[in-house]
Protein backbone atom coordinates (compact mmCIF):
# COMPACT_ATOMS: atom_id res chain seq x y z
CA UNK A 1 -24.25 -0.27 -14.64
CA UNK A 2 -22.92 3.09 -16.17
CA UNK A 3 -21.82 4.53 -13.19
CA UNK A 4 -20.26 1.42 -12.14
CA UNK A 5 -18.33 0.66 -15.41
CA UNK A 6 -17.00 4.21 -15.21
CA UNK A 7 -15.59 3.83 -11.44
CA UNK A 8 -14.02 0.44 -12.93
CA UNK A 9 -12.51 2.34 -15.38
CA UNK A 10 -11.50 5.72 -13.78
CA UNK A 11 -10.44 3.95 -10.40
CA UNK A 12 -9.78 0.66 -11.04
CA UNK A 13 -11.00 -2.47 -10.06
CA UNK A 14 -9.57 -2.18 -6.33
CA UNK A 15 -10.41 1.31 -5.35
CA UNK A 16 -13.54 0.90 -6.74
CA UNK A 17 -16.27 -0.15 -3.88
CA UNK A 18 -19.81 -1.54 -3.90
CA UNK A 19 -20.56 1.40 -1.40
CA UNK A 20 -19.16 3.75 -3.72
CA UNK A 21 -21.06 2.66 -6.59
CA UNK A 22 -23.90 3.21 -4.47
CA UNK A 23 -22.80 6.93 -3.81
CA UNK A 24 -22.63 7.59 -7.01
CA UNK A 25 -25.99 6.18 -7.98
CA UNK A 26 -27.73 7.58 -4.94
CA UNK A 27 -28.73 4.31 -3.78
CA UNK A 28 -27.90 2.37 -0.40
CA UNK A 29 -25.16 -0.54 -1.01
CA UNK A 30 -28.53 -2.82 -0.19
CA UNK A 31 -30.07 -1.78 -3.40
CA UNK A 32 -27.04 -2.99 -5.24
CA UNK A 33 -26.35 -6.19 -3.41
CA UNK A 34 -29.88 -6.90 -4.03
CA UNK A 35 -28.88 -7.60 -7.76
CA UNK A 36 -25.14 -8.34 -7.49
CA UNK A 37 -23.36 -10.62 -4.79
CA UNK A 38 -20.46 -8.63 -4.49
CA UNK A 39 -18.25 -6.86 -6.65
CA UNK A 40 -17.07 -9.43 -8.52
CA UNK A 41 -20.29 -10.98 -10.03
CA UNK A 42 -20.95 -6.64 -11.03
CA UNK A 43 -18.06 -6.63 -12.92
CA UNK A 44 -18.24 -10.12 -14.83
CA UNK A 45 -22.02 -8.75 -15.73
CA UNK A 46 -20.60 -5.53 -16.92
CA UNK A 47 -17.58 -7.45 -19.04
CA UNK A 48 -19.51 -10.32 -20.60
CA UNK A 49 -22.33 -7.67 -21.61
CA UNK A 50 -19.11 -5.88 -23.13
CA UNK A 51 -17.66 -9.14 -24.57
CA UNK A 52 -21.08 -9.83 -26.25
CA UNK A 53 -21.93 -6.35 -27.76
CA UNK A 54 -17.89 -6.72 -29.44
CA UNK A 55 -18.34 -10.28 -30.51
CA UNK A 56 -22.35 -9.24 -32.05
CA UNK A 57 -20.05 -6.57 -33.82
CA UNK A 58 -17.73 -9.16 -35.33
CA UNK A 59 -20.80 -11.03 -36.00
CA UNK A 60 -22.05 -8.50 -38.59
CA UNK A 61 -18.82 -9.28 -40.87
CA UNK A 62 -19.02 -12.75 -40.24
CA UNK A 63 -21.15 -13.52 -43.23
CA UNK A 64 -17.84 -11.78 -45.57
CA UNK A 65 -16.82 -14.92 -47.67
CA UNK A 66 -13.30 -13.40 -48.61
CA UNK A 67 -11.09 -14.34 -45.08
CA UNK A 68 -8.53 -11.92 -45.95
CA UNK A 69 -11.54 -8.98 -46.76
CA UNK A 70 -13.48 -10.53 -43.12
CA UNK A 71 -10.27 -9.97 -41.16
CA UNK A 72 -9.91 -6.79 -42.79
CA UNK A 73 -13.13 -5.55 -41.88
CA UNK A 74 -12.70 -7.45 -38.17
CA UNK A 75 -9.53 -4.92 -37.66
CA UNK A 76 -12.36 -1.68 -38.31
CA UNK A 77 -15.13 -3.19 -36.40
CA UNK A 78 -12.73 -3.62 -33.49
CA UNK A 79 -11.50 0.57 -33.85
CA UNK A 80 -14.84 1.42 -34.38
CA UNK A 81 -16.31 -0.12 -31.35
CA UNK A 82 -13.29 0.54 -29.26
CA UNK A 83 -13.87 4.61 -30.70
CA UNK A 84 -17.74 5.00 -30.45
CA UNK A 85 -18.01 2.95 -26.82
CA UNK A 86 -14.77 4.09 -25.11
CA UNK A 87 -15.96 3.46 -21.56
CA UNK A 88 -16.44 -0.45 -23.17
CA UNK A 89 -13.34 -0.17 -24.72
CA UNK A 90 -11.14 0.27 -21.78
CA UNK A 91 -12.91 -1.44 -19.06
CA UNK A 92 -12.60 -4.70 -21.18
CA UNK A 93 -8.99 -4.11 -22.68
CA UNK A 94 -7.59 -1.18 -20.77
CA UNK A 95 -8.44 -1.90 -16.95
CA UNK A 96 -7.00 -4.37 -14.80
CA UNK A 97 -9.12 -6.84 -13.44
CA UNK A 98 -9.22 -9.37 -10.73
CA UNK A 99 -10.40 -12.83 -11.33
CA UNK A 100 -11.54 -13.66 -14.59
CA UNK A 101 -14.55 -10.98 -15.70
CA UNK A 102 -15.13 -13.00 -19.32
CA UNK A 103 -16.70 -16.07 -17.60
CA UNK A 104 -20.16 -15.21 -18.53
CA UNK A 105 -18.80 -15.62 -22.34
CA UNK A 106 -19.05 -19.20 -23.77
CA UNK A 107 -14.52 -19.06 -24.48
CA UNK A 108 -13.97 -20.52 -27.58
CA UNK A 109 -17.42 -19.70 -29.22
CA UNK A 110 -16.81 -17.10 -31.97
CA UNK A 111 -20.91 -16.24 -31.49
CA UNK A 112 -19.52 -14.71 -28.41
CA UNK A 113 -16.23 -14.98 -27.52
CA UNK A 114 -14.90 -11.77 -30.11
CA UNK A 115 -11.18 -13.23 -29.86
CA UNK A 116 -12.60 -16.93 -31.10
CA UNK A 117 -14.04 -15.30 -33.74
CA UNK A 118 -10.89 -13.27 -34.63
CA UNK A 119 -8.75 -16.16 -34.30
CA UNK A 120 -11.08 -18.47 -36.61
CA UNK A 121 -10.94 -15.60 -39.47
CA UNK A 122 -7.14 -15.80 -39.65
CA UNK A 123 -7.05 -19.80 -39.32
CA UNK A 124 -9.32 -19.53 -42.34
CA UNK A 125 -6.91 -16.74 -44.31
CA UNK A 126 -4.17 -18.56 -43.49
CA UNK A 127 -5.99 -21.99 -44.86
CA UNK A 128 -6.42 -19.36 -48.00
CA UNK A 129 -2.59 -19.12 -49.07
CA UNK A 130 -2.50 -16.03 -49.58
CA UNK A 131 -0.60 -14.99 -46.51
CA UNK A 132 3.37 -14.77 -45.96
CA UNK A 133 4.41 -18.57 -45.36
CA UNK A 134 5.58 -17.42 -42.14
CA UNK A 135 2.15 -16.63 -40.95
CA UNK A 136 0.90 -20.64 -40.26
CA UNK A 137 -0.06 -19.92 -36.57
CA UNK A 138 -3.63 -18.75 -36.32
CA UNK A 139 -2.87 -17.90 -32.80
CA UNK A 140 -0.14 -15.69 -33.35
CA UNK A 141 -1.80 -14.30 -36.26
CA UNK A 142 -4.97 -13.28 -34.44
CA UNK A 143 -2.33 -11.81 -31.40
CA UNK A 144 -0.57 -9.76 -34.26
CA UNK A 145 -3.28 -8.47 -35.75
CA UNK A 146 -5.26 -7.53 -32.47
CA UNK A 147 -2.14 -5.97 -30.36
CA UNK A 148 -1.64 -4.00 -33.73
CA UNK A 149 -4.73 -1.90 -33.51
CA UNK A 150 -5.05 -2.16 -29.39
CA UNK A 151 -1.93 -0.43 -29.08
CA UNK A 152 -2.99 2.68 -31.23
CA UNK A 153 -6.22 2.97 -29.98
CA UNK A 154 -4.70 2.60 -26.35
CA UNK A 155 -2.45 5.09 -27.21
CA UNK A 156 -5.19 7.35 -28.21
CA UNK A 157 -7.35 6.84 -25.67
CA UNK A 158 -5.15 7.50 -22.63
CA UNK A 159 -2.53 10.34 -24.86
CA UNK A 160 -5.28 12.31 -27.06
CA UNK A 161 -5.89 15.24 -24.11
CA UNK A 162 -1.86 16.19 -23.95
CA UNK A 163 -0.22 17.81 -26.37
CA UNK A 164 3.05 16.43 -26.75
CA UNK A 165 1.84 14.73 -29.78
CA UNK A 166 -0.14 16.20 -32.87
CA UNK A 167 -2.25 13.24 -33.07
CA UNK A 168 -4.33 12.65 -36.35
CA UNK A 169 -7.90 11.56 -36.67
CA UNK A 170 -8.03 7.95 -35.05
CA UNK A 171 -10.73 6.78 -37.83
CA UNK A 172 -8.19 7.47 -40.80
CA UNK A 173 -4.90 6.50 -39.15
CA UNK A 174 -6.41 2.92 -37.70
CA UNK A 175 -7.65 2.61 -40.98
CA UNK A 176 -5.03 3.34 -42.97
CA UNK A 177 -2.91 0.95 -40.08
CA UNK A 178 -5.27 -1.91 -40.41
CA UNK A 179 -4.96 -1.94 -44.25
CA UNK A 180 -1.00 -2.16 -44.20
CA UNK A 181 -1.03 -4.53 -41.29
CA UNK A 182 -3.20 -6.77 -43.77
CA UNK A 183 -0.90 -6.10 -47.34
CA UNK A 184 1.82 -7.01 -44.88
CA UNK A 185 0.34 -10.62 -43.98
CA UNK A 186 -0.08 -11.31 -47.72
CA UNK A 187 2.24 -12.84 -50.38
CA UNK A 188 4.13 -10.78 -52.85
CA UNK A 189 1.69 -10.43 -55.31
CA UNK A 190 -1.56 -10.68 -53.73
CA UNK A 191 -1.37 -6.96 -51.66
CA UNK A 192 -3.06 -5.70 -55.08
CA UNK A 193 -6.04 -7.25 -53.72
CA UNK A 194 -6.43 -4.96 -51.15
């Protein structure tokens, strides 16, 4: 499953071959088709084990009574896993994929669908009324707030190795990103809370 998440990843979904998975494993391509149909059904397996282990994350803060403190704490679960399972991280949100890989996630449930969840935590800030008035869309919100972080960790993920940028440590700037992105969602008045 390693190997083959990493072949996903480095080659992408196309160039990336039952028979070479095998290769790479040392196994013959009947080994692997004795547990997967085709490629397909190996990546969905891979993806909603992914999905799962992200949305059992999320889980964790779930029990945070405080919406505004739960979504905070969503936006450093999400940098966290994306940072200590990188391989995860961009074969779920960084690799293109044919089909849809998430349909061995129950959509909509936030016990494993980690966008659900994300989405329910800002329907219930915004239900709060704490946030910016222009901030009713729970939907948008949960967009915002996740393209936010995605793009810096992308960013760091696929930049860190060249050196046309002095990057800083990804912990502290995501951080430090995720805490303005949330004193900008809130009303004058209520970013001393944070």
């Amino acid at each position: 499953m390693e190997a083959a998440r990493e072949m996903f990843v480095r080659h992408g979904h196309e160039a990336t071959t039952m028979r070479a998975i095998a290769a790479e494993i040392e196994y013959t391509p009947t080994a692997i088709y004795h547990h997967f149909r085709n490629k397909e059904a190996l990546l969905t397996e891979l993806c909603t084990a992914d999905f799962r282990a992200l949305a059992g994350a999320f889980q964790k803060v779930g029990r945070i009574e405080d919406p505004i403190e739960r979504l905070r704490r969503v936006g450093k679960t999400y940098v966290t896993f994306a940072i200590d399972h990188p391989m995860q991280y961009q074969l779920l949100f960084m690799t293109r994929h044919v089909g849809h890989s998430d349909q061995g996630v129950a959509r909509g449930d936030p016990g494993e669908d980690a966008y659900a969840f994300l989405r329910d935590t800002c329907m219930a800030a915004i239900a709060t009324g704490r946030l910016w008035r222009k901030l009713d869309d729970a939907e948008e919100l949960a967009q915002i707030a996740w393209s936010s972080l995605h793009g810096l960790i992308a960013l760091h993920v696929v930049k860190r190795e060249r050196g046309a940028v002095e990057w800083r440590d990804i912990r502290k700037t995501a951080a430090l990103m995720n805490d303005l992105l949330i004193r900008g969602m809130l009303k004058r008045g209520q970013q001393e809370t944070i």
